[in-house]
Protein backbone atom coordinates (compact mmCIF):
# COMPACT_ATOMS: atom_id res chain seq x y z
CA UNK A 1 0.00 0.00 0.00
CA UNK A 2 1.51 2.92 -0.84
CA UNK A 3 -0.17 6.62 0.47
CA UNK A 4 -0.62 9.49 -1.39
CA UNK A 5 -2.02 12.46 0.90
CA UNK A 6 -2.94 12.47 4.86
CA UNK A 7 -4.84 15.98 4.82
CA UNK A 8 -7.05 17.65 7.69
CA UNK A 9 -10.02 19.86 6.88
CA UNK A 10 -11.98 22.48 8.57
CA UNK A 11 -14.47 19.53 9.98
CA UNK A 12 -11.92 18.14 12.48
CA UNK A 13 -11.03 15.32 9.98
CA UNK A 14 -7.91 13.90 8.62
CA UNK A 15 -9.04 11.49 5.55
CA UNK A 16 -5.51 9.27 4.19
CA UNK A 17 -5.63 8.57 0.37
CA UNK A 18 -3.61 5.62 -1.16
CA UNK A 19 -3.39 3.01 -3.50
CA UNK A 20 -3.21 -0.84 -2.81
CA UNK A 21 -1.34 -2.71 -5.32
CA UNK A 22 -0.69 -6.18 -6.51
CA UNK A 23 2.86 -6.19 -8.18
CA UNK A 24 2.90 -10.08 -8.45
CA UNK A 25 1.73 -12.30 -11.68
CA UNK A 26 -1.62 -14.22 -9.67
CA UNK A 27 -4.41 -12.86 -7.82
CA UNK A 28 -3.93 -11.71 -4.43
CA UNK A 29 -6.76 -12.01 -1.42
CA UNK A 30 -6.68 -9.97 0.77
CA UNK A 31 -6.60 -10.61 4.55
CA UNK A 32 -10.07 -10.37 6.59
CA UNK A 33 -7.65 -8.61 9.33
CA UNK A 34 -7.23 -5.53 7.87
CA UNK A 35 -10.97 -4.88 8.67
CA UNK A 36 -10.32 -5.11 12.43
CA UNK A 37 -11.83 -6.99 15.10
CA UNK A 38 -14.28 -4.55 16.15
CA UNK A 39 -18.40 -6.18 16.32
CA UNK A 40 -19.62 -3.37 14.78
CA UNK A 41 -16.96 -3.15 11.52
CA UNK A 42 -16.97 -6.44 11.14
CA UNK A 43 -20.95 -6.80 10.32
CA UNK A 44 -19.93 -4.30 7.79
CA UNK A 45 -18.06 -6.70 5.56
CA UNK A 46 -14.55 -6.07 4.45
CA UNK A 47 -13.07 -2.63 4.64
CA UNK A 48 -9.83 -0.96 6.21
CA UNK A 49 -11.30 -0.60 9.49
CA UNK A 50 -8.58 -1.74 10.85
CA UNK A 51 -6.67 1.26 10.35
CA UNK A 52 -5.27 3.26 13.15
CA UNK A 53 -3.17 6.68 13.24
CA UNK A 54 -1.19 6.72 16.75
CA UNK A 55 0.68 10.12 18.01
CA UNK A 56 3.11 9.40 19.98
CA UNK A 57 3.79 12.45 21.69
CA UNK A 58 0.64 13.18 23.08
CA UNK A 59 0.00 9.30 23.49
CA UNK A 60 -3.41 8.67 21.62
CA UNK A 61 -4.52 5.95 19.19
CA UNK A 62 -6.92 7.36 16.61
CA UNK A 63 -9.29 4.95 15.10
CA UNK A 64 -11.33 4.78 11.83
CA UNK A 65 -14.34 7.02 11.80
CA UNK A 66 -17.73 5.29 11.62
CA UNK A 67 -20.88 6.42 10.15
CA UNK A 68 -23.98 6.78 12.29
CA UNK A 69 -24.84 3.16 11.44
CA UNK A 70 -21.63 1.54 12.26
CA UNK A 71 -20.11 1.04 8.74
CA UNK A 72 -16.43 2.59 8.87
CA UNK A 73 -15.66 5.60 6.70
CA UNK A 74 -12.68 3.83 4.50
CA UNK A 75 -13.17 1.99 1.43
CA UNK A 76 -14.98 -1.09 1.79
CA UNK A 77 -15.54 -4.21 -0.18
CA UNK A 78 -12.47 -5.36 -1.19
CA UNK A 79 -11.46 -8.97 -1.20
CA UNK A 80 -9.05 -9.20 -3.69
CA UNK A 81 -6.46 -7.98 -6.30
CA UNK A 82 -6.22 -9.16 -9.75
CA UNK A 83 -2.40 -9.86 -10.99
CA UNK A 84 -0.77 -6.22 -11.94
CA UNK A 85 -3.64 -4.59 -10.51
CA UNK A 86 -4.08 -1.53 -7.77
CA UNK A 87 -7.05 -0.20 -6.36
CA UNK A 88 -7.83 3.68 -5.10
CA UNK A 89 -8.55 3.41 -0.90
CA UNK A 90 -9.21 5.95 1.66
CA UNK A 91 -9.61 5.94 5.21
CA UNK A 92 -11.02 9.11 7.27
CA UNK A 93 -9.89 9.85 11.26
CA UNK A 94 -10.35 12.73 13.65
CA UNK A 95 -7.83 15.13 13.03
CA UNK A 96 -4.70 15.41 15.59
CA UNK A 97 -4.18 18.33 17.45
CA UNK A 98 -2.57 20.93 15.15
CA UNK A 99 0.52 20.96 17.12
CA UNK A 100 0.79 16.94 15.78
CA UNK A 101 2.71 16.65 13.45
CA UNK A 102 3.70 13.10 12.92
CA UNK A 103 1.89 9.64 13.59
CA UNK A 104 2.49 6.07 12.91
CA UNK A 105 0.06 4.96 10.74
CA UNK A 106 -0.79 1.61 11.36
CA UNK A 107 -3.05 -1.80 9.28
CA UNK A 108 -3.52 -5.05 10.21
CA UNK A 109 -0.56 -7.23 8.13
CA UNK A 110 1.10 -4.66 6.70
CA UNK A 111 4.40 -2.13 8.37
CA UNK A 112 4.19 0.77 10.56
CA UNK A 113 4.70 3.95 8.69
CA UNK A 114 5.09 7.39 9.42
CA UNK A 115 3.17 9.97 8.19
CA UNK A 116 4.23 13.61 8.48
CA UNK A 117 1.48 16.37 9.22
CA UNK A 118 1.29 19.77 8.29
């Protein structure tokens, strides 16, 4: 997965753009874990609600944003990658402070990575 923009708005959000991509020559499916564990994501079907963004200066975990029915706000849906193929996700989270400026953005199965705020 590779991620393209991590921008706040004027709503107290902070949506994460990407793409996830299958380099290799066969289909890829993808794990159930990057959904989460959470009772009400998991009703939802697949998704990234998984995702977390954790500061580690002020010491807070911020978690996937969920809709007033429980379904998260990231992409949902996907279950698998063709061979050469990449998909557009997203994945919204209350914003930071505005004095954050980095977190460690974290999914089920895949690396840590940091993610710089402005």
């Amino acid at each position: 997965m590779a991620i393209e923009s991590a921008e706040r708005d004027a709503g107290g959000f902070l949506t994460i753009k990407g793409r996830l991509s299958n380099p290799t020559g066969s289909s890829v499916v993808l794990p159930g874990e990057m959904r989460g564990n959470e009772t009400e994501v998991v009703k939802h079907g697949l998704s990234l609600g998984g995702a977390t963004l954790v500061d580690g200066v002020g010491k807070k975990r911020y978690y996937v944003l969920r809709d007033t029915d429980g379904r998260p706000l990231t992409t949902t849906g996907l279950d698998s990658l063709g061979p050469g193929k990449s998909t557009a996700v997203f994945m919204q989270f209350p914003a930071p402070p505005a004095a954050t400026t980095e977190v460690s953005f974290q999914l089920p199965t895949f690396e840590p990575a940091t993610l710089k705020l402005s």
